[in-house]
Protein backbone atom coordinates (compact mmCIF):
# COMPACT_ATOMS: atom_id res chain seq x y z
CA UNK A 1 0.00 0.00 0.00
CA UNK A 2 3.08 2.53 1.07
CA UNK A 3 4.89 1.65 -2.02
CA UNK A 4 1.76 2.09 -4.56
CA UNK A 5 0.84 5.02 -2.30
CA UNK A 6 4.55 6.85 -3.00
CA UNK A 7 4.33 5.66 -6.75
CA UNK A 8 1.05 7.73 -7.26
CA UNK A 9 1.91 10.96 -5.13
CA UNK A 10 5.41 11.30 -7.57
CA UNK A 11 2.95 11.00 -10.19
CA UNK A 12 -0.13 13.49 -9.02
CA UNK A 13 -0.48 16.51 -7.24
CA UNK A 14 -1.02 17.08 -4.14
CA UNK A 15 -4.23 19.07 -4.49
CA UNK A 16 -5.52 15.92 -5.84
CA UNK A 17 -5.21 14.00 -2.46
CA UNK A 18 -6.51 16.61 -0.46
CA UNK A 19 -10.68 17.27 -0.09
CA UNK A 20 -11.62 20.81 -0.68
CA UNK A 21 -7.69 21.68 -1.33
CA UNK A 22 -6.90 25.61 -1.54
CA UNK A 23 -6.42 26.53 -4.86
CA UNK A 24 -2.30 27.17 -4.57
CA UNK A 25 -1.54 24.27 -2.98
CA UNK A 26 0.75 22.75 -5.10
CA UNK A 27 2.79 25.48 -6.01
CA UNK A 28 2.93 26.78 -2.54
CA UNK A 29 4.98 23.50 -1.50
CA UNK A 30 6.72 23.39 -4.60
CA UNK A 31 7.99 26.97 -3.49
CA UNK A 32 9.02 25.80 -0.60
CA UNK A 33 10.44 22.50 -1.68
CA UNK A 34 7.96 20.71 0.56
CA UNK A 35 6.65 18.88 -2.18
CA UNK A 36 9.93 17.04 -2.20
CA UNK A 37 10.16 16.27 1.01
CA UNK A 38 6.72 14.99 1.39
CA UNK A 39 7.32 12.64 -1.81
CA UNK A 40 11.01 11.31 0.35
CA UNK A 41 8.96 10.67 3.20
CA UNK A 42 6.38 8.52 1.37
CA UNK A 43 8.77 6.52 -0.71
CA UNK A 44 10.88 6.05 2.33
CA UNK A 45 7.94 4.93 4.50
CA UNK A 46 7.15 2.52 1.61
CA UNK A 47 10.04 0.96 1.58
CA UNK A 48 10.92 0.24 5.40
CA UNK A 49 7.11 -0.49 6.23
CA UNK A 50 7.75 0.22 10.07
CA UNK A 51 5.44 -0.58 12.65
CA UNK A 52 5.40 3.16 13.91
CA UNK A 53 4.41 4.95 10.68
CA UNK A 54 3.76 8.46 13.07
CA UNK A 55 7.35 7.90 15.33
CA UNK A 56 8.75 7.02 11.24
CA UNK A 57 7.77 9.98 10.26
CA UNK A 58 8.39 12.43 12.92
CA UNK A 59 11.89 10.78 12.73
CA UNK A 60 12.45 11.41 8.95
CA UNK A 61 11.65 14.63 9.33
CA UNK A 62 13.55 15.87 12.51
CA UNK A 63 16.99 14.37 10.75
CA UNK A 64 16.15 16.47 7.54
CA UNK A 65 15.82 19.54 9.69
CA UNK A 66 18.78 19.09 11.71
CA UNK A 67 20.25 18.30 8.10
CA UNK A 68 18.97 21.29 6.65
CA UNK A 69 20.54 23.20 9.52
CA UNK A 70 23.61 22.08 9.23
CA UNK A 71 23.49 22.52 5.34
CA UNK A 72 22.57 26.43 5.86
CA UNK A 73 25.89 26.81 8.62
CA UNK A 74 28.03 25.01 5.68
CA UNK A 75 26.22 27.02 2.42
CA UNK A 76 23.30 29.10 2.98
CA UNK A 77 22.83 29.20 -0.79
CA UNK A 78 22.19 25.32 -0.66
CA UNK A 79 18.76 24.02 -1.71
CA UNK A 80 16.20 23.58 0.98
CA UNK A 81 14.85 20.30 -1.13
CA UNK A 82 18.40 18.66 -0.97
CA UNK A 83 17.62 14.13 -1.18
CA UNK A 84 18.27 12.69 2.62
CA UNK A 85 20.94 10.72 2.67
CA UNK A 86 20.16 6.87 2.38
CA UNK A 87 21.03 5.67 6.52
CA UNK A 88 19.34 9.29 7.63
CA UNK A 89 16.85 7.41 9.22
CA UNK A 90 17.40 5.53 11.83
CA UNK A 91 17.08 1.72 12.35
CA UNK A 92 15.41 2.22 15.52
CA UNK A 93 12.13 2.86 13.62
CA UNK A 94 12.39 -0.33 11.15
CA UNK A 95 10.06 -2.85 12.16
CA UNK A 96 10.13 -1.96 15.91
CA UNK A 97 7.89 -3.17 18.46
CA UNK A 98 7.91 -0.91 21.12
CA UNK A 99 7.83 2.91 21.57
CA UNK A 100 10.88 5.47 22.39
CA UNK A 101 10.66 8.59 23.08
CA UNK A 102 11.06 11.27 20.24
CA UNK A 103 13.06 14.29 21.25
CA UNK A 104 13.22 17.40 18.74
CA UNK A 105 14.21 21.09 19.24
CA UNK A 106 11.33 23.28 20.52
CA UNK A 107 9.00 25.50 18.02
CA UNK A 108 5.66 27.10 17.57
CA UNK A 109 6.79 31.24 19.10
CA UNK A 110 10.32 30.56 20.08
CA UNK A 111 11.11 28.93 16.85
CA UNK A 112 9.72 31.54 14.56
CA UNK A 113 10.79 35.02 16.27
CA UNK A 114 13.71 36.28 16.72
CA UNK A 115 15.65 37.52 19.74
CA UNK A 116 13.67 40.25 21.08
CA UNK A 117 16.58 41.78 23.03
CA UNK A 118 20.07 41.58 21.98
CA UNK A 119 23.32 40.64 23.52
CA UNK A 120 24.63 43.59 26.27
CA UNK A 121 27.78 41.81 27.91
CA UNK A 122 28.25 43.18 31.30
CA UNK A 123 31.02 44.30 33.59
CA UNK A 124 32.60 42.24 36.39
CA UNK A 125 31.00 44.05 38.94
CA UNK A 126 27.44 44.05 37.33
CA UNK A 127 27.87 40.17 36.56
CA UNK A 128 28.55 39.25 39.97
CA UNK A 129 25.44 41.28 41.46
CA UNK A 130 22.98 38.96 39.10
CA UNK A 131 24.48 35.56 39.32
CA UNK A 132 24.31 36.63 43.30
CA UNK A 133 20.46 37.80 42.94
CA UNK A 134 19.95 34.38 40.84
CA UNK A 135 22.05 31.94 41.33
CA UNK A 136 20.22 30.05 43.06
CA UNK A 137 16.72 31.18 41.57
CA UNK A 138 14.26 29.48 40.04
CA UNK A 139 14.63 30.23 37.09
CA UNK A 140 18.52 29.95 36.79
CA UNK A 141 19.66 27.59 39.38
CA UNK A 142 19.19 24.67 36.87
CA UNK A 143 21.23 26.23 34.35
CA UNK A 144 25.17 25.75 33.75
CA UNK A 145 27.43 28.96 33.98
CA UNK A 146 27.47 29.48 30.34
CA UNK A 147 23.87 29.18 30.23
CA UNK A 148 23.40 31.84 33.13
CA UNK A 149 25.75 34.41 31.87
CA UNK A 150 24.01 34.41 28.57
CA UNK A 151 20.78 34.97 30.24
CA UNK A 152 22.73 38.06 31.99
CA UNK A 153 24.45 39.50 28.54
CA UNK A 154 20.57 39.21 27.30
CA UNK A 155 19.11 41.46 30.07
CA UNK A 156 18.70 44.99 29.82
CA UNK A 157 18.79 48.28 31.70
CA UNK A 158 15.24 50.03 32.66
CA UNK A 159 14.26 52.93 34.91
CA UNK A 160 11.66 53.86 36.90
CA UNK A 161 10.80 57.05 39.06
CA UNK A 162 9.29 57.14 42.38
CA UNK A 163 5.51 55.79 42.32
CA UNK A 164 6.14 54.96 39.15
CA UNK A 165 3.92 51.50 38.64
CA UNK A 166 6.72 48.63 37.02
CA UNK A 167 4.09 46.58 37.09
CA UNK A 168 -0.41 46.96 37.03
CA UNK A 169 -2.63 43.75 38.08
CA UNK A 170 -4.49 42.16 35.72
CA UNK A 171 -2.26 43.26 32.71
CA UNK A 172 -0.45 40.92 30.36
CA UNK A 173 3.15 40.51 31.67
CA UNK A 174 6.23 39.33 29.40
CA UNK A 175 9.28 40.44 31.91
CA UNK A 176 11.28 39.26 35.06
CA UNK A 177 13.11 41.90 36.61
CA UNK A 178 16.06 42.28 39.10
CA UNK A 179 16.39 45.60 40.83
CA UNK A 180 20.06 46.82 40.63
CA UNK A 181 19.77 50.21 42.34
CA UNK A 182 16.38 51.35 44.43
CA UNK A 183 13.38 49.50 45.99
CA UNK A 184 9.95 48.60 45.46
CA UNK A 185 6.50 47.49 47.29
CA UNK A 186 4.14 44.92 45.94
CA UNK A 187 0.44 44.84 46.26
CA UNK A 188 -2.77 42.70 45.64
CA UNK A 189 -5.85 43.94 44.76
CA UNK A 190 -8.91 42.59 45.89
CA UNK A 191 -12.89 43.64 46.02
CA UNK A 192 -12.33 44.29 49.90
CA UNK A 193 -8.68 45.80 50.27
CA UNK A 194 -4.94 47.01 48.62
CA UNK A 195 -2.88 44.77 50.24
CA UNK A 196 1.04 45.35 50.41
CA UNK A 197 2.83 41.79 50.46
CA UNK A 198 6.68 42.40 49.80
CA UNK A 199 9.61 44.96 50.13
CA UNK A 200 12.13 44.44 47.70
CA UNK A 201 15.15 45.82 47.71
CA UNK A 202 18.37 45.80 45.94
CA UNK A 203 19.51 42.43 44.40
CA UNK A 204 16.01 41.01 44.31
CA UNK A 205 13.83 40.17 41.56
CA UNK A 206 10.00 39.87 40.39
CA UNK A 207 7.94 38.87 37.86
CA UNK A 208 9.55 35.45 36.99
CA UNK A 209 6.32 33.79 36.21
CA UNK A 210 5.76 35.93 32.87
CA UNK A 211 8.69 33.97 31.57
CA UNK A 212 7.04 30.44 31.89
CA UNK A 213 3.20 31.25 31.76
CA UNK A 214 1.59 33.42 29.78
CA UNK A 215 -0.65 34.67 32.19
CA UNK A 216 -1.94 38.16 33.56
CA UNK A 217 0.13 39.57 35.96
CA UNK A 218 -0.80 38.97 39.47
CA UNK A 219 0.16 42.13 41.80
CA UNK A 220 0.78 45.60 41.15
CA UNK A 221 4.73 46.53 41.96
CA UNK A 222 5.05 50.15 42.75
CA UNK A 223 8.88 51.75 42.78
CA UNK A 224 9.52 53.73 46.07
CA UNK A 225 12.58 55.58 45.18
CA UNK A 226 13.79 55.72 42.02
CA UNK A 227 15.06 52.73 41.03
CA UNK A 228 16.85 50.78 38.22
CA UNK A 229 16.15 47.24 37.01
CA UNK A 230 17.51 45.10 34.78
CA UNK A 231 14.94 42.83 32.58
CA UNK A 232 14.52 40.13 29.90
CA UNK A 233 11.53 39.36 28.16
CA UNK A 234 9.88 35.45 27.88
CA UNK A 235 10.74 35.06 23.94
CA UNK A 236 14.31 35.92 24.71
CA UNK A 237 14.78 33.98 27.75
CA UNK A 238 13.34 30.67 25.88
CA UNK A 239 15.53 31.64 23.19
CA UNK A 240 18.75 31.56 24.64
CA UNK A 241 18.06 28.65 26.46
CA UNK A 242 16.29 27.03 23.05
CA UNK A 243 19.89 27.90 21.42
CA UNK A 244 21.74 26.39 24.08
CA UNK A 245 20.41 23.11 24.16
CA UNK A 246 21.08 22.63 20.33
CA UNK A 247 24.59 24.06 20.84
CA UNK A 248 25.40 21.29 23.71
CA UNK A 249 23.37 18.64 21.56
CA UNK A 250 26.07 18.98 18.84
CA UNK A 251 28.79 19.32 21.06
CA UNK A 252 27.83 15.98 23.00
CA UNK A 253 26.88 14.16 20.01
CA UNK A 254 30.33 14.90 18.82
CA UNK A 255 31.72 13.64 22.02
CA UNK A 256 29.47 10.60 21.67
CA UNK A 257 30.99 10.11 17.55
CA UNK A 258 34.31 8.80 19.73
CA UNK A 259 33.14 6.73 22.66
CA UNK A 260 33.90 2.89 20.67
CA UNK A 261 31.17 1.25 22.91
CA UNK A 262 28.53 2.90 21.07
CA UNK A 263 29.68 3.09 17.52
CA UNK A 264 26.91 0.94 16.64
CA UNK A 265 24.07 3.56 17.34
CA UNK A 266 22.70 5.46 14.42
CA UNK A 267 22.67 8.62 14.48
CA UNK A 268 19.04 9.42 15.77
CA UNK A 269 20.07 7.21 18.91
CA UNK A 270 23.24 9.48 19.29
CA UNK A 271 20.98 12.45 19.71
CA UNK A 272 18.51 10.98 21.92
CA UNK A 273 21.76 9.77 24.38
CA UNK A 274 22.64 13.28 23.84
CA UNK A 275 19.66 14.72 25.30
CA UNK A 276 20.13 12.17 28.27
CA UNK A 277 22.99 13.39 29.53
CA UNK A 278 22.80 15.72 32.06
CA UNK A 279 25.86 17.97 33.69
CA UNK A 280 28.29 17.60 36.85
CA UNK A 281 31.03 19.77 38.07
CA UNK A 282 34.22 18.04 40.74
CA UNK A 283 36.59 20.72 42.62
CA UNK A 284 40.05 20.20 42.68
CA UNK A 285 41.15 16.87 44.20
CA UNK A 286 37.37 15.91 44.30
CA UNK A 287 37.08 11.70 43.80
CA UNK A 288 35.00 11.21 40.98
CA UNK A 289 34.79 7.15 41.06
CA UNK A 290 37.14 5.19 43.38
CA UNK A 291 39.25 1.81 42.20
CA UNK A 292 36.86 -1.12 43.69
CA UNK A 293 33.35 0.63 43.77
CA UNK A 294 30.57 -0.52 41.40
CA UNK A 295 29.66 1.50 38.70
CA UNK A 296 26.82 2.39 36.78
CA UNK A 297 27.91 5.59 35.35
CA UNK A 298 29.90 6.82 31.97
CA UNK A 299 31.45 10.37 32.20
CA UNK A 300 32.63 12.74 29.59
CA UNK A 301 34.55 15.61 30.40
CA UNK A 302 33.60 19.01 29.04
CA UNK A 303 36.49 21.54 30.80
CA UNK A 304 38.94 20.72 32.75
CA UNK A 305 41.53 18.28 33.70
CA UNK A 306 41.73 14.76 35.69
CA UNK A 307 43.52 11.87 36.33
CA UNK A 308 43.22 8.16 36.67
CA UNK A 309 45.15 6.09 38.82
CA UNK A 310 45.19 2.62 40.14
CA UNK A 311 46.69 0.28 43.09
CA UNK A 312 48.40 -2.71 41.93
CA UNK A 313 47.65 -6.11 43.79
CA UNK A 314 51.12 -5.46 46.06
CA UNK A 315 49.28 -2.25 46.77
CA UNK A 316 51.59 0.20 44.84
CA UNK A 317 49.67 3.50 43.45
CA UNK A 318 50.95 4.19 39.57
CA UNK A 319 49.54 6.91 37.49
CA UNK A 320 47.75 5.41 34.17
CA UNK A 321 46.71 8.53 32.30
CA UNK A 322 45.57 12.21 32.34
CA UNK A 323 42.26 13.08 31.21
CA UNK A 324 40.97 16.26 29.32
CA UNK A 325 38.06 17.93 27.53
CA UNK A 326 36.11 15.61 25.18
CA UNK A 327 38.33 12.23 27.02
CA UNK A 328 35.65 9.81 28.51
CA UNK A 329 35.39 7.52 31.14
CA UNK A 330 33.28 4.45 33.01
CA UNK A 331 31.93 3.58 29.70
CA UNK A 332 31.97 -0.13 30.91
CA UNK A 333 29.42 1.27 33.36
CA UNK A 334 26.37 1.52 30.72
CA UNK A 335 27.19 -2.52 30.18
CA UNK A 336 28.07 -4.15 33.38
CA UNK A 337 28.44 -3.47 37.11
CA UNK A 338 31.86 -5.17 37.72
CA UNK A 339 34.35 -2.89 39.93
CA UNK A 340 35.82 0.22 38.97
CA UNK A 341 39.55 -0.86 37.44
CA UNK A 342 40.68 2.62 38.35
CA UNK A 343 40.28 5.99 40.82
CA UNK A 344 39.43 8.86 38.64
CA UNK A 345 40.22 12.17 40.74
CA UNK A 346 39.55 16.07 39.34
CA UNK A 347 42.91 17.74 39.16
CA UNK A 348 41.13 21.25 38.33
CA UNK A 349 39.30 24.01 40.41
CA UNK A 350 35.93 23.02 38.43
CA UNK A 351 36.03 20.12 36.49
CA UNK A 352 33.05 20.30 34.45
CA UNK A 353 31.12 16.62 32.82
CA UNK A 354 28.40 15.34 31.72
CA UNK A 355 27.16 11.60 32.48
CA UNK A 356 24.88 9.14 31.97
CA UNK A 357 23.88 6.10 34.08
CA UNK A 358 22.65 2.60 32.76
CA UNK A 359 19.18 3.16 33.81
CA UNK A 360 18.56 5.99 32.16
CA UNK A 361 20.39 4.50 29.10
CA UNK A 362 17.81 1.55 29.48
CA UNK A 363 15.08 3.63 29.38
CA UNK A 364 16.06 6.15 26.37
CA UNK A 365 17.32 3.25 24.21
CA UNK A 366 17.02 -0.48 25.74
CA UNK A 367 20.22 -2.03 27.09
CA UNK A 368 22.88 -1.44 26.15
CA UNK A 369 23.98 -5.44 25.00
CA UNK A 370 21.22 -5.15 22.65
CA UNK A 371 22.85 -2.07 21.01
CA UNK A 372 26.95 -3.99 21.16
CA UNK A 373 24.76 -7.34 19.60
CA UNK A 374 24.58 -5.43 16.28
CA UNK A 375 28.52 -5.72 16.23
CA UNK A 376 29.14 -8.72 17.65
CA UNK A 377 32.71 -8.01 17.56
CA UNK A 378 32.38 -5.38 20.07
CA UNK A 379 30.47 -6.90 22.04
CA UNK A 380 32.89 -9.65 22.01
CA UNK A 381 35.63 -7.58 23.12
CA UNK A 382 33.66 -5.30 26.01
CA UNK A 383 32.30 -8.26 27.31
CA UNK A 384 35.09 -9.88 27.94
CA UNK A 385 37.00 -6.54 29.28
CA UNK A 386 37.56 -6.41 33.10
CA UNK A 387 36.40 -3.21 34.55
């Protein structure tokens, strides 16, 4: 049925499959190459005949994006209807029996508009004064310190005079401030009574819930003195942190390209263990797994330095290797839980990694023998390797 269905769209339009079609259909996705794509996608799905025609699909589609992406960094004069290349989609989605999870880069208003506000880097002194107002907000404490000074270099300088309203209750509300110099009362509104419920002063913030619902703004905030804030808008927050998950997605996925144990993923799987991974930081002389101990997690090393040692059976310490940014560790971890071989130890002030334990493996992709099986020379080989 795929295949005769794939035969007839290269040979009809598209209006012609549609009921009640607009008029332009056709040449509005042969415009846009979409026509092309479409036809890819229907050959392709008549050819593998997977189980998951939707997953399939959604999968096809997501690797021509990121292809297209990485087309436009390379050429931006390249053509948007360029063919997929033949083992683009991945073998996870041939025939398969079960479900995994599909992971893609947001869209819908983030996606489609740009940056609102644009880069301001700040001073040392103006730097330290945010990440000390939100380092350990809400809405930063989650995020790495590359993420958090980009929020920062994304804010920008407002002012406000006294009983000047920042913000009115009941209005739409796209901002989170932090107040930098001044300070400021907040109030509810109700039928029976103005109600003040906060002071804030210098180095603390408001309106954080404009950046994660869209919702009308709950309290009136009133400036007491004059004051000055520093804000970023919802569109620009989700934008920087939209752009830096695809930036660490590439970077781990290149990380992943060298890690032999799972050579054998395609590349859709490689993304999807990039998305797992999730980030760590070791101070200086910090143990970071000890010779002995079971394991069930793989590290890779983003910045910084470390070093592996081990204790021979007469009980003599030797140094084995140092370790640096992009080297890899514990892989043996996502496989079996024999002993650590080796005491890995940070030799910098803030060793940053990122890692990913067997479980969470298991769940993102099945375990991890299944994956070796489809070389069973490597499996062979780890199998057999004492850890």
């Amino acid at each position: 049925f795929f295949f005769s269905l794939s035969l007839c769209t290269y040979n009809m339009s598209f209006a012609s499959l549609v009921t009640s079609p607009p008029s332009d259909l056709d040449s509005y996705l042969a415009s846009n190459g979409i026509d092309k794509v479409l036809r890819d996608m229907i050959q392709k799905l008549g050819e593998e005949k997977p189980d998951d025609q939707i997953s399939f699909m959604i999968a096809f589609l997501d690797t021509h994006r990121n292809q297209e992406s990485n087309n436009k960094d390379e050429d931006t004069d390249m053509d948007i209807g360029e063919d997929i290349a033949e083992d683009a989609v991945p073998e996870v989605y041939r025939n398969r029996k079960r479900r995994m999870a599909v992971s893609s880069e947001p869209n819908g208003e983030v996606e489609s508009i740009q940056m609102v506000s644009e880069s301001q880097p700040k001073g040392a002194e103006t730097n330290q004064r945010l990440n000390d107002a939100l380092s350990s907000h809400i809405l930063c404490s989650h995020l790495d310190e590359a993420e958090r000074q980009e929020v920062f270099d994304h804010m920008s300088p407002i002012s406000f005079k006294k009983d000047d309203y920042v913000i009115k209750q009941g209005t739409d509300g796209d901002c989170f401030y932090v107040v930098d110099e001044g300070e400021l009362e907040v109030y509810v509104n109700t039928p029976e009574e103005r109600k003040m419920v906060q002071h804030i002063k210098t180095g603390g913030s408001f309106g954080e819930l404009a950046l994660i619902y869209n919702t009308p703004r709950a309290a009136d905030v009133v400036a007491t003195t004059d004051v000055k804030l520093w804000s970023i808008d919802r569109v620009t927050y989700r934008r920087v942190l939209m752009n830096s998950t695809i930036r660490k997605r590439k970077l781990y996925e290149e990380f992943l390209n060298r890690v032999p144990i799972l050579a054998p993923l395609q590349n859709y799987e490689r993304l999807v263990v990039a998305d797992a991974l999730e980030p760590v930081s070791f101070g200086m002389d910090e143990v970071i797994v000890s010779q002995g101990d079971c394991g069930d997690v793989f590290y890779i090393i983003i910045e910084g330095e470390a070093e592996v040692t081990q204790v021979d059976r007469e009980g003599n310490k030797k140094h084995l290797v140092d370790l640096k940014a992009s080297d890899y560790f514990g892989e043996i971890a996502l496989l079996t839980d024999r002993p650590r071989a080796a005491t890995v130890v940070s030799k910098s002030a803030n060793l940053r990694c990122v890692r990913l334990d067997r479980a969470r493996f298991n769940r993102v992709l099945g375990p991890c023998e299944d994956i070796l099986r489809r070389n069973m020379e490597a499996y062979h080989k780890y199998m057999a390797k004492q850890i």
